[in-house]
N, C-alpha and C. Protein backbone atom coordinates (compact mmCIF):
# COMPACT_ATOMS: atom_id res chain seq x y z
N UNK A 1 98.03 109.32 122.89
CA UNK A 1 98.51 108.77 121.65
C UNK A 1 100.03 108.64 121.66
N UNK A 2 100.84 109.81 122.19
CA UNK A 2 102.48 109.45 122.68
C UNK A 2 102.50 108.25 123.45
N UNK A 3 101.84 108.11 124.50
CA UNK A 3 102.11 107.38 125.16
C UNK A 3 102.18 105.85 124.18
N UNK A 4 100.94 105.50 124.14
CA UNK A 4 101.14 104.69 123.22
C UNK A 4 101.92 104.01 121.80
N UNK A 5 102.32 104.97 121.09
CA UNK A 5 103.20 105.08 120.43
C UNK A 5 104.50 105.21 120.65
N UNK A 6 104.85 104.95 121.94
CA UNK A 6 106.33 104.95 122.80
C UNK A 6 106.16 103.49 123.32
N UNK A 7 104.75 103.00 123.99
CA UNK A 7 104.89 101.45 124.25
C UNK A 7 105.24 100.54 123.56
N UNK A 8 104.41 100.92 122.50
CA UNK A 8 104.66 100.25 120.96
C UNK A 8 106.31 99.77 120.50
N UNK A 9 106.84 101.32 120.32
CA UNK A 9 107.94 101.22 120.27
C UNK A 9 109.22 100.40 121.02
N UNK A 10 108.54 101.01 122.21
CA UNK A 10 109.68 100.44 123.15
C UNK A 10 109.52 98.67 123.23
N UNK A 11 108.25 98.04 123.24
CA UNK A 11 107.72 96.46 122.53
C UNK A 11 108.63 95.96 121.99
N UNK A 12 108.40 96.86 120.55
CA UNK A 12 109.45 96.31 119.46
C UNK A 12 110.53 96.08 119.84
N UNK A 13 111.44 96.88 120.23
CA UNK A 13 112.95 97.39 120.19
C UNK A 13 113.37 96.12 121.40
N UNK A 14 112.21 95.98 122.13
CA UNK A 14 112.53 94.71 122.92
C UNK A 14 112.93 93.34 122.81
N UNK A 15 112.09 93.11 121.13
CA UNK A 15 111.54 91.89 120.90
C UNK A 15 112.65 91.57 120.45
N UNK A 16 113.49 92.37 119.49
CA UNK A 16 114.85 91.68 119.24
C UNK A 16 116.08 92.27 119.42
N UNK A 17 116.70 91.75 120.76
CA UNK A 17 118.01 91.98 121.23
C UNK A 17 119.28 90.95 120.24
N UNK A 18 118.54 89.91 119.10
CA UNK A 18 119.64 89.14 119.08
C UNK A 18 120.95 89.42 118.42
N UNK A 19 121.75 88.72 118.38
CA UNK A 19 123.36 89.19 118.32
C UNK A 19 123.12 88.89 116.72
N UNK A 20 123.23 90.07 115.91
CA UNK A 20 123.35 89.56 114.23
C UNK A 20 125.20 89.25 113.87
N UNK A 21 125.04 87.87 113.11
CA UNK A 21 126.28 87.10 113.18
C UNK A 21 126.61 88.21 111.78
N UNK A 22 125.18 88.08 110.48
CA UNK A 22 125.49 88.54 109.42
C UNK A 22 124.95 89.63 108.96
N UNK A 23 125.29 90.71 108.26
CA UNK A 23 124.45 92.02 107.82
C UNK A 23 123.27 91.66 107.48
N UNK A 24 122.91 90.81 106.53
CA UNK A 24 121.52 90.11 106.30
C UNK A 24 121.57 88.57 106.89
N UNK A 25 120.57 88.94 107.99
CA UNK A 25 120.73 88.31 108.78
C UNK A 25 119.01 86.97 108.18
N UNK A 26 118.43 87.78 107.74
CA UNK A 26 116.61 87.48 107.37
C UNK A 26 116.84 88.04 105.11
N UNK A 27 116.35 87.26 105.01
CA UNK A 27 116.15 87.38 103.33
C UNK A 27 114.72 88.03 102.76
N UNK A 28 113.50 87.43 103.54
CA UNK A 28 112.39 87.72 103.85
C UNK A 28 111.51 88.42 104.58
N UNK A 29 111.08 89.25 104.18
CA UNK A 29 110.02 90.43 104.83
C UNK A 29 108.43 89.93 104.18
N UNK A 30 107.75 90.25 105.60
CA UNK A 30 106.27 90.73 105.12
C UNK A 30 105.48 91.60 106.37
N UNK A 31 104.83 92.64 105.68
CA UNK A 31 104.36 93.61 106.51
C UNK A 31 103.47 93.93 105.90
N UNK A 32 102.53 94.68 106.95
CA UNK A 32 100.98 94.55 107.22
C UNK A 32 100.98 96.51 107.23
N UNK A 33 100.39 97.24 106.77
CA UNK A 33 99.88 99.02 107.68
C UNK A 33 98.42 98.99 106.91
N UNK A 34 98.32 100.28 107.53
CA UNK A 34 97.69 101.00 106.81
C UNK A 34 97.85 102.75 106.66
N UNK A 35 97.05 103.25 105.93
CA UNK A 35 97.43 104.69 105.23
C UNK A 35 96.24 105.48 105.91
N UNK A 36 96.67 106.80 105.98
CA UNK A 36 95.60 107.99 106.06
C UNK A 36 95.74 108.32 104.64
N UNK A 37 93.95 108.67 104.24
CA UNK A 37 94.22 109.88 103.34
C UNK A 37 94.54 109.53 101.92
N UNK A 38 94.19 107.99 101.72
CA UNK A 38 94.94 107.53 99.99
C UNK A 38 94.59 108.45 99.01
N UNK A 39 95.65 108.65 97.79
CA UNK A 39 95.54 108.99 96.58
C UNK A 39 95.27 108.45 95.76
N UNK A 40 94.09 108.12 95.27
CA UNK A 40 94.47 107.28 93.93
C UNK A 40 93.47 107.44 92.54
N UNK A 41 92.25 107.57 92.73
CA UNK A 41 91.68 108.49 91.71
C UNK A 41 90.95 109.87 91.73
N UNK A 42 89.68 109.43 92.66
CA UNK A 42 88.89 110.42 93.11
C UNK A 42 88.84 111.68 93.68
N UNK A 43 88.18 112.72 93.43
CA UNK A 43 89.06 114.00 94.52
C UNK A 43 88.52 113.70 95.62
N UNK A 44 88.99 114.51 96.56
CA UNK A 44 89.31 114.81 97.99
C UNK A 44 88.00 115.37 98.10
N UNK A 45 87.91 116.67 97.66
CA UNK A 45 86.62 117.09 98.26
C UNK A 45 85.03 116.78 98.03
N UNK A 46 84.56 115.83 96.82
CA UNK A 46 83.92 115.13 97.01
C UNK A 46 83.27 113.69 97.34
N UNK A 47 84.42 113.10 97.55
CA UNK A 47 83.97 111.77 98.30
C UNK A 47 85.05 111.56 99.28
N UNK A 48 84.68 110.43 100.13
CA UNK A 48 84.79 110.54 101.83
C UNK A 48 86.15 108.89 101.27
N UNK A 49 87.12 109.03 101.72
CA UNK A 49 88.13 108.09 102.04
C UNK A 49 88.53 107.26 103.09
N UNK A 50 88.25 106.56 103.18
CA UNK A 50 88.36 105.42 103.96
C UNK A 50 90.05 105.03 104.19
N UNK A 51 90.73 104.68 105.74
CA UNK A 51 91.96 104.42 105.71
C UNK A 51 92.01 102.98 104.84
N UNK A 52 93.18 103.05 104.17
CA UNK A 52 93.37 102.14 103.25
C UNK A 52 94.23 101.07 104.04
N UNK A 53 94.26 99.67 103.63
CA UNK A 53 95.14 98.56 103.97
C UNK A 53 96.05 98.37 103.07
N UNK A 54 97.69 97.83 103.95
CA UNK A 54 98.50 97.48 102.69
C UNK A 54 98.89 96.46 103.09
N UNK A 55 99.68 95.60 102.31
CA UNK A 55 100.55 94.29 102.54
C UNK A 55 101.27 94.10 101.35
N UNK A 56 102.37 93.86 102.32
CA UNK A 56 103.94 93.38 101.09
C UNK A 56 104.76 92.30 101.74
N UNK A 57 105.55 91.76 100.50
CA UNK A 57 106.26 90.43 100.21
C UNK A 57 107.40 91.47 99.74
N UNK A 58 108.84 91.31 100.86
CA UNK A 58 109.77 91.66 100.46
C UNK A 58 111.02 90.68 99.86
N UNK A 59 111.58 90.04 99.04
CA UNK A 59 113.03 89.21 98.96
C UNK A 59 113.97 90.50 99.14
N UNK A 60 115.12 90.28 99.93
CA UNK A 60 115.88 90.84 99.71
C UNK A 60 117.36 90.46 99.01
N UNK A 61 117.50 91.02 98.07
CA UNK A 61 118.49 90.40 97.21
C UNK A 61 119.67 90.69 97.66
N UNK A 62 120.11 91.77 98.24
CA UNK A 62 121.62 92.35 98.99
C UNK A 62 120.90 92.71 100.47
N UNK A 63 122.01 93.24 101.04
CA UNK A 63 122.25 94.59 101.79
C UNK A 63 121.13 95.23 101.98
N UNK A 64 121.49 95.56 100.68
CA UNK A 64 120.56 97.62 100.33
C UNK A 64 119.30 97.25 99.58
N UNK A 65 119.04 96.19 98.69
CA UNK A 65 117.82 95.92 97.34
C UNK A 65 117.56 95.13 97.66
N UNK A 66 115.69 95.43 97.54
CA UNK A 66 114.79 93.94 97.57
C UNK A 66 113.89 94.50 97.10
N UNK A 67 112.88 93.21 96.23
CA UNK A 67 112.45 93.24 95.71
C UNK A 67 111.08 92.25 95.87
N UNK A 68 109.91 92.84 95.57
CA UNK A 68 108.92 92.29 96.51
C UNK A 68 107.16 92.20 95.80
N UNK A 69 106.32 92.19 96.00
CA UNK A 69 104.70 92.67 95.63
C UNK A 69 104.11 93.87 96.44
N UNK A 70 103.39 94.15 96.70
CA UNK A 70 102.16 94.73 97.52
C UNK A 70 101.65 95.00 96.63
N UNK A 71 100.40 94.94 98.00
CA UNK A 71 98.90 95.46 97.37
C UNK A 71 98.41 96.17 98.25
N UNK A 72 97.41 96.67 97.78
CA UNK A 72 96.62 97.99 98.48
C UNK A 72 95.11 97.77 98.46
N UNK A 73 94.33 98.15 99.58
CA UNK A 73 92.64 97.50 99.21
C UNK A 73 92.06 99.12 99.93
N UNK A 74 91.60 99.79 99.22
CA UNK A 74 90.96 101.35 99.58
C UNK A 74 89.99 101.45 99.49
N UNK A 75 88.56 102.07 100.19
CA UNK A 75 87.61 102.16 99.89
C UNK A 75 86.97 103.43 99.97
N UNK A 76 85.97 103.88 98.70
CA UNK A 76 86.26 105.47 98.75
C UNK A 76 84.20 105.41 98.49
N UNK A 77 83.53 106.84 99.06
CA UNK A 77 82.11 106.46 99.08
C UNK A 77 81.88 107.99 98.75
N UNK A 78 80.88 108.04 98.38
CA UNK A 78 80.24 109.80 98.12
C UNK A 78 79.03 109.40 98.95
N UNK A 79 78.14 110.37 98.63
CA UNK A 79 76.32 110.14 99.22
C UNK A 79 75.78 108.91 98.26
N UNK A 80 75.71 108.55 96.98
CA UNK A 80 75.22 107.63 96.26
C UNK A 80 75.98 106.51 95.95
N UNK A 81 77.27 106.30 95.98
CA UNK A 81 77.92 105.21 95.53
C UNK A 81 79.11 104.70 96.69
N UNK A 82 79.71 103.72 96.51
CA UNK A 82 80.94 103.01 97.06
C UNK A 82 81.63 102.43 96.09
N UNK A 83 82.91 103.22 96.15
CA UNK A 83 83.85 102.12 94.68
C UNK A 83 85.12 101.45 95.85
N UNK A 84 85.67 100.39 95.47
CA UNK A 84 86.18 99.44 96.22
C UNK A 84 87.51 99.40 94.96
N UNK A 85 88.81 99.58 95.66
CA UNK A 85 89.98 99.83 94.82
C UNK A 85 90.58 98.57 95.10
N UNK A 86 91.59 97.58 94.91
CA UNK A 86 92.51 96.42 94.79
C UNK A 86 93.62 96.81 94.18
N UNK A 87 94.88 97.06 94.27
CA UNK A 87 96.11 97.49 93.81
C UNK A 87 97.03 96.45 93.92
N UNK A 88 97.85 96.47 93.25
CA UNK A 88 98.93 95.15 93.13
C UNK A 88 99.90 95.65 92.24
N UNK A 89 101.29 95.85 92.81
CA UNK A 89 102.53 96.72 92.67
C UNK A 89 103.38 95.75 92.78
N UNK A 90 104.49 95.24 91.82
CA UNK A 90 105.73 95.25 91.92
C UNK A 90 106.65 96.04 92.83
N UNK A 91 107.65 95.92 93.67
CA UNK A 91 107.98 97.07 94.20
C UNK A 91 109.88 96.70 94.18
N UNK A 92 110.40 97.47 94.03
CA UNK A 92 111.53 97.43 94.54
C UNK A 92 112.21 98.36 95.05
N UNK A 93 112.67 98.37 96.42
CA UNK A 93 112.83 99.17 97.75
C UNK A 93 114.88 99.30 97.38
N UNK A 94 115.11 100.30 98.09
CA UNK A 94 116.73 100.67 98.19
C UNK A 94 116.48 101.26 99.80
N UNK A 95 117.46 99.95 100.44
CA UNK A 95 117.72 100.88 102.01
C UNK A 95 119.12 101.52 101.65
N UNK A 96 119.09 102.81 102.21
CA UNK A 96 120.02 103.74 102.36
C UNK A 96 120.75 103.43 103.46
N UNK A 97 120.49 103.24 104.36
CA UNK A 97 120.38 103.44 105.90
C UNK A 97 120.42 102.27 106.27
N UNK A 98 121.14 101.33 107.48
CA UNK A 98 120.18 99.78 107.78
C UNK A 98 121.21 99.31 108.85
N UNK A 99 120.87 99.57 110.04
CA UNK A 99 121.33 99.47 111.31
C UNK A 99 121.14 98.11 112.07
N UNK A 100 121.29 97.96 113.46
CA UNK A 100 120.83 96.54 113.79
C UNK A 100 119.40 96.88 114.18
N UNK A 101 118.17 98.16 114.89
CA UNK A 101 117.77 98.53 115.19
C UNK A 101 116.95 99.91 114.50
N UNK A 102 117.56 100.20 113.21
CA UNK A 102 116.68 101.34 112.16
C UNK A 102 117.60 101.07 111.21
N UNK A 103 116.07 101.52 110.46
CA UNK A 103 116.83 101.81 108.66
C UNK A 103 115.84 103.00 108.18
N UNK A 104 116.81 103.31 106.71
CA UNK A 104 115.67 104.39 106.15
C UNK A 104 115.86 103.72 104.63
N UNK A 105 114.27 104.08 104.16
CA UNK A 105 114.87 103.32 102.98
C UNK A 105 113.72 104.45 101.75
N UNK A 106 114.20 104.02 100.35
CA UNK A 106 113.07 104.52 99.13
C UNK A 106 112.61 102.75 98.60
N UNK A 107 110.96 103.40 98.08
CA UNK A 107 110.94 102.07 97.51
C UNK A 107 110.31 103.13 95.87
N UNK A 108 109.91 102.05 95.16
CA UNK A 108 108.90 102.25 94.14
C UNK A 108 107.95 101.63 93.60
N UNK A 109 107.32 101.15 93.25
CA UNK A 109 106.19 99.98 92.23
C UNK A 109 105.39 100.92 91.50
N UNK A 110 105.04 99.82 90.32
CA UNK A 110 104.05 100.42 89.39
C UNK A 110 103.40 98.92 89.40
N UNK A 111 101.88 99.56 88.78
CA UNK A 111 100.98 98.21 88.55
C UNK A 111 99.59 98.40 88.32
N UNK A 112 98.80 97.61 88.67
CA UNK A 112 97.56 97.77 88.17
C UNK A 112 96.92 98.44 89.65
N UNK A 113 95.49 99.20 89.22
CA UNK A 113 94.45 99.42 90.12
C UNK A 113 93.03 98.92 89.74
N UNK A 114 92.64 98.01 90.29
CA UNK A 114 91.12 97.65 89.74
C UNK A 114 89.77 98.22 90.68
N UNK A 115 89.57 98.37 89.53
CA UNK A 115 88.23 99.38 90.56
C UNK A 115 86.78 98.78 90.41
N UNK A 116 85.76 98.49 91.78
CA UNK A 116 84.83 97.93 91.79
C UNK A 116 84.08 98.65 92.13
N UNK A 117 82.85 99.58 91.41
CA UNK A 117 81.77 100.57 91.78
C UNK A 117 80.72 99.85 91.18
N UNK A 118 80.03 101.12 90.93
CA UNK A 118 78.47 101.28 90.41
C UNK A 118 78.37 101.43 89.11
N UNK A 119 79.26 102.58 89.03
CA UNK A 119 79.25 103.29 87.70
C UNK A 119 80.13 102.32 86.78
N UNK A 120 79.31 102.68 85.37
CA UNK A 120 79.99 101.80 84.04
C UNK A 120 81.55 103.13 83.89
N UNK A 121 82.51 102.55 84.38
CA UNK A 121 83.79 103.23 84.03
C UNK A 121 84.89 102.20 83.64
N UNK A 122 85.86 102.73 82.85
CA UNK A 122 87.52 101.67 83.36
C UNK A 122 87.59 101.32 84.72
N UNK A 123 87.77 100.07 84.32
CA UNK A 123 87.67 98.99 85.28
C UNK A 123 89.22 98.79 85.92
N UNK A 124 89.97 98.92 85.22
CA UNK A 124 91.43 99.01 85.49
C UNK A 124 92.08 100.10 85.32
N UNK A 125 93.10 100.30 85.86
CA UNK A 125 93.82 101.40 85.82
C UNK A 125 95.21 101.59 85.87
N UNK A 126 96.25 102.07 85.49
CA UNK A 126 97.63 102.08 86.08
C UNK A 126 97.50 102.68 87.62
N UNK A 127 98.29 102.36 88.24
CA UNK A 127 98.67 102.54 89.80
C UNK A 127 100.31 102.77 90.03
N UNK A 128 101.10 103.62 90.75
CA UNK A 128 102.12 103.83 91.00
C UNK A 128 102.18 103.88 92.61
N UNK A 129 103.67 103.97 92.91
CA UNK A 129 103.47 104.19 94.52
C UNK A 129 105.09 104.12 94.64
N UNK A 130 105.44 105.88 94.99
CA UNK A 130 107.05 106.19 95.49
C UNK A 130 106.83 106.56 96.57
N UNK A 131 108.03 106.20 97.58
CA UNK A 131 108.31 106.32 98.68
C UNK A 131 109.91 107.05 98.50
N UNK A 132 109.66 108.37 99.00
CA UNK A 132 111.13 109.21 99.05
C UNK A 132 111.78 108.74 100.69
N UNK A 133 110.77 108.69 101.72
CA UNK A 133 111.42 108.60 102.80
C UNK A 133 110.44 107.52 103.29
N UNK A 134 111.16 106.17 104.13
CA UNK A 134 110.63 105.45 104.62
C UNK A 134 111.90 104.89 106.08
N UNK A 135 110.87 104.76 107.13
CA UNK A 135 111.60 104.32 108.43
C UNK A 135 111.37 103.34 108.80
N UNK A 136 112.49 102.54 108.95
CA UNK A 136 111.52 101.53 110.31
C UNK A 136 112.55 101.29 111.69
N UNK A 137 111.89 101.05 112.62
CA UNK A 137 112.75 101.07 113.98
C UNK A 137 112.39 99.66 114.68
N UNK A 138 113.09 99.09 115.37
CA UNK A 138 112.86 97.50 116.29
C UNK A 138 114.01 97.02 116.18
N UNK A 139 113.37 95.50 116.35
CA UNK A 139 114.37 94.56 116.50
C UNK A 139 114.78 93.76 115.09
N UNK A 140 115.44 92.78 115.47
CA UNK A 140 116.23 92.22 113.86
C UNK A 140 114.54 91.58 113.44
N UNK A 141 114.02 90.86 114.16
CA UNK A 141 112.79 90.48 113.46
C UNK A 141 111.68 90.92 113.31
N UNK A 142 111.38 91.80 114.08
CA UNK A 142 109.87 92.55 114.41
C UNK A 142 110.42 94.23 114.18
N UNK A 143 109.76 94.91 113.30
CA UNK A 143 109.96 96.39 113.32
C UNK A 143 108.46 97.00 113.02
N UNK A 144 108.29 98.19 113.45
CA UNK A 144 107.47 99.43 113.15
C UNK A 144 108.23 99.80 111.84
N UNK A 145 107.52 100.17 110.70
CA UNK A 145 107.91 101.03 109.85
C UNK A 145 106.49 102.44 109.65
N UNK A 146 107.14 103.33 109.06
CA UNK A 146 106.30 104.04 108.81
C UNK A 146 106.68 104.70 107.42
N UNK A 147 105.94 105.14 106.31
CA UNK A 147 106.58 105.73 105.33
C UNK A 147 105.84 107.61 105.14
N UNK A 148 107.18 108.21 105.55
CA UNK A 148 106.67 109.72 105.72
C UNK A 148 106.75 110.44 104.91
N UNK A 149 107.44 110.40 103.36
CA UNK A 149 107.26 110.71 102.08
C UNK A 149 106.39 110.03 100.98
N UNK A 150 105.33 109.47 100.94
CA UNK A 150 104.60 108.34 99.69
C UNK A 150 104.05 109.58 98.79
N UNK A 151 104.16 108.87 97.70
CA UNK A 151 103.25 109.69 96.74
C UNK A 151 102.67 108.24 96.01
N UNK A 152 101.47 108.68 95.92
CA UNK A 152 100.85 106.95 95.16
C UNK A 152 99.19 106.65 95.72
N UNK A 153 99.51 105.01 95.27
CA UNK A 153 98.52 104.84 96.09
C UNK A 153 98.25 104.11 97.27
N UNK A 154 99.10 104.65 98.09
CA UNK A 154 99.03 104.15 99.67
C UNK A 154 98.95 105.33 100.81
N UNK A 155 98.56 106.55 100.48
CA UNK A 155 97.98 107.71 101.19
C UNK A 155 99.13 108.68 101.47
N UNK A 156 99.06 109.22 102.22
CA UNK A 156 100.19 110.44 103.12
C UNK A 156 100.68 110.26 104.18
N UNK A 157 100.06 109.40 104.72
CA UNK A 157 101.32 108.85 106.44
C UNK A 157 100.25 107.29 106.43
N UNK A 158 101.99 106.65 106.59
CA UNK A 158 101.22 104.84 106.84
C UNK A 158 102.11 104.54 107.65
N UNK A 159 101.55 103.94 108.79
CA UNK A 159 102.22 102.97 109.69
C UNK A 159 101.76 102.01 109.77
N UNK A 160 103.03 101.08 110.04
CA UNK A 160 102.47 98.99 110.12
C UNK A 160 103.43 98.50 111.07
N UNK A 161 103.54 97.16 110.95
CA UNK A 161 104.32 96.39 111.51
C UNK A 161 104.97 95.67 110.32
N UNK A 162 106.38 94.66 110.27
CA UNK A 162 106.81 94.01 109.84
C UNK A 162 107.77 92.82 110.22
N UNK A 163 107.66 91.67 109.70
CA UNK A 163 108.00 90.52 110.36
C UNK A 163 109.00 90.21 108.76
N UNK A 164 110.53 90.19 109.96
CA UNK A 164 111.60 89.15 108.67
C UNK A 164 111.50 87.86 109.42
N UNK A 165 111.88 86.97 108.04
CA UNK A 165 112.35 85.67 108.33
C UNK A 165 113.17 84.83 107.20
């Protein structure tokens, strides 16, 4: 799994050597992970969690702030049922950090969670999702991120890929 996770890396960090003329060099982000372990209604110890998918639309307005969507698609099962989650977050991210090659950044969103089961319950829900610590490492266009602080609903450790343009 090191190993791999060093090819990966080392991939990235390959893909973009180019010479950045300007600090924001790309205005546009979109990136793909997924999560271990989501939070978002159900407990833990009776039904079984499924790794969750995410995807986001970043603008970046400066430097440091952008501002973006994601959504989240989780699927959570006991012995009798399957409920099917859809999340859709506003988000707006602050990089701290933002190198030619890493950044660290916080984000936040709030928004809806819609939930598709069996059972007659609320159908909707509020949804949140903070990120205290988030990384990403590569090149100016292609990076690994991973977010190692989330509280929300995108789990406890997520890694993806992300593409600026």
């Amino acid at each position: 799994m090191k190993q791999l996770f060093f090819i990966i890396m080392l991939s990235v960090s390959l893909c973009g050597h180019a010479q950045v003329k300007d600090s924001l060099l790309f205005r546009n982000e979109i990136s793909l992970g997924f999560g271990v372990r989501p939070m978002i209604t159900k407990s833990w110890d009776e039904y079984r969690h499924l790794p969750e998918i995410h995807g986001q639309y970043i603008y970046n307005v400066s430097n440091h702030v952008g501002l973006g969507l994601m959504s989240v698609f989780e699927m959570i099962e006991d012995r009798y049922d399957r409920y099917t989650y859809v999340t859709v977050n506003p988000v707006i991210r602050y990089r701290w950090l933002n190198t030619r090659h890493f950044a660290a950044y916080s984000k936040f969103g709030a928004g809806i969670a819609v939930e598709f089961g069996e059972e007659d319950e609320d159908r909707v829900k509020l949804a949140s999702n903070l990120v205290l610590l988030g990384l990403e490492y590569g090149g100016s266009q292609f990076r690994v991120f991973t977010d190692i602080v989330p509280i929300g609903t995108v789990g406890l450790l997520n890694i993806g890929l992300k593409l600026s343009f």
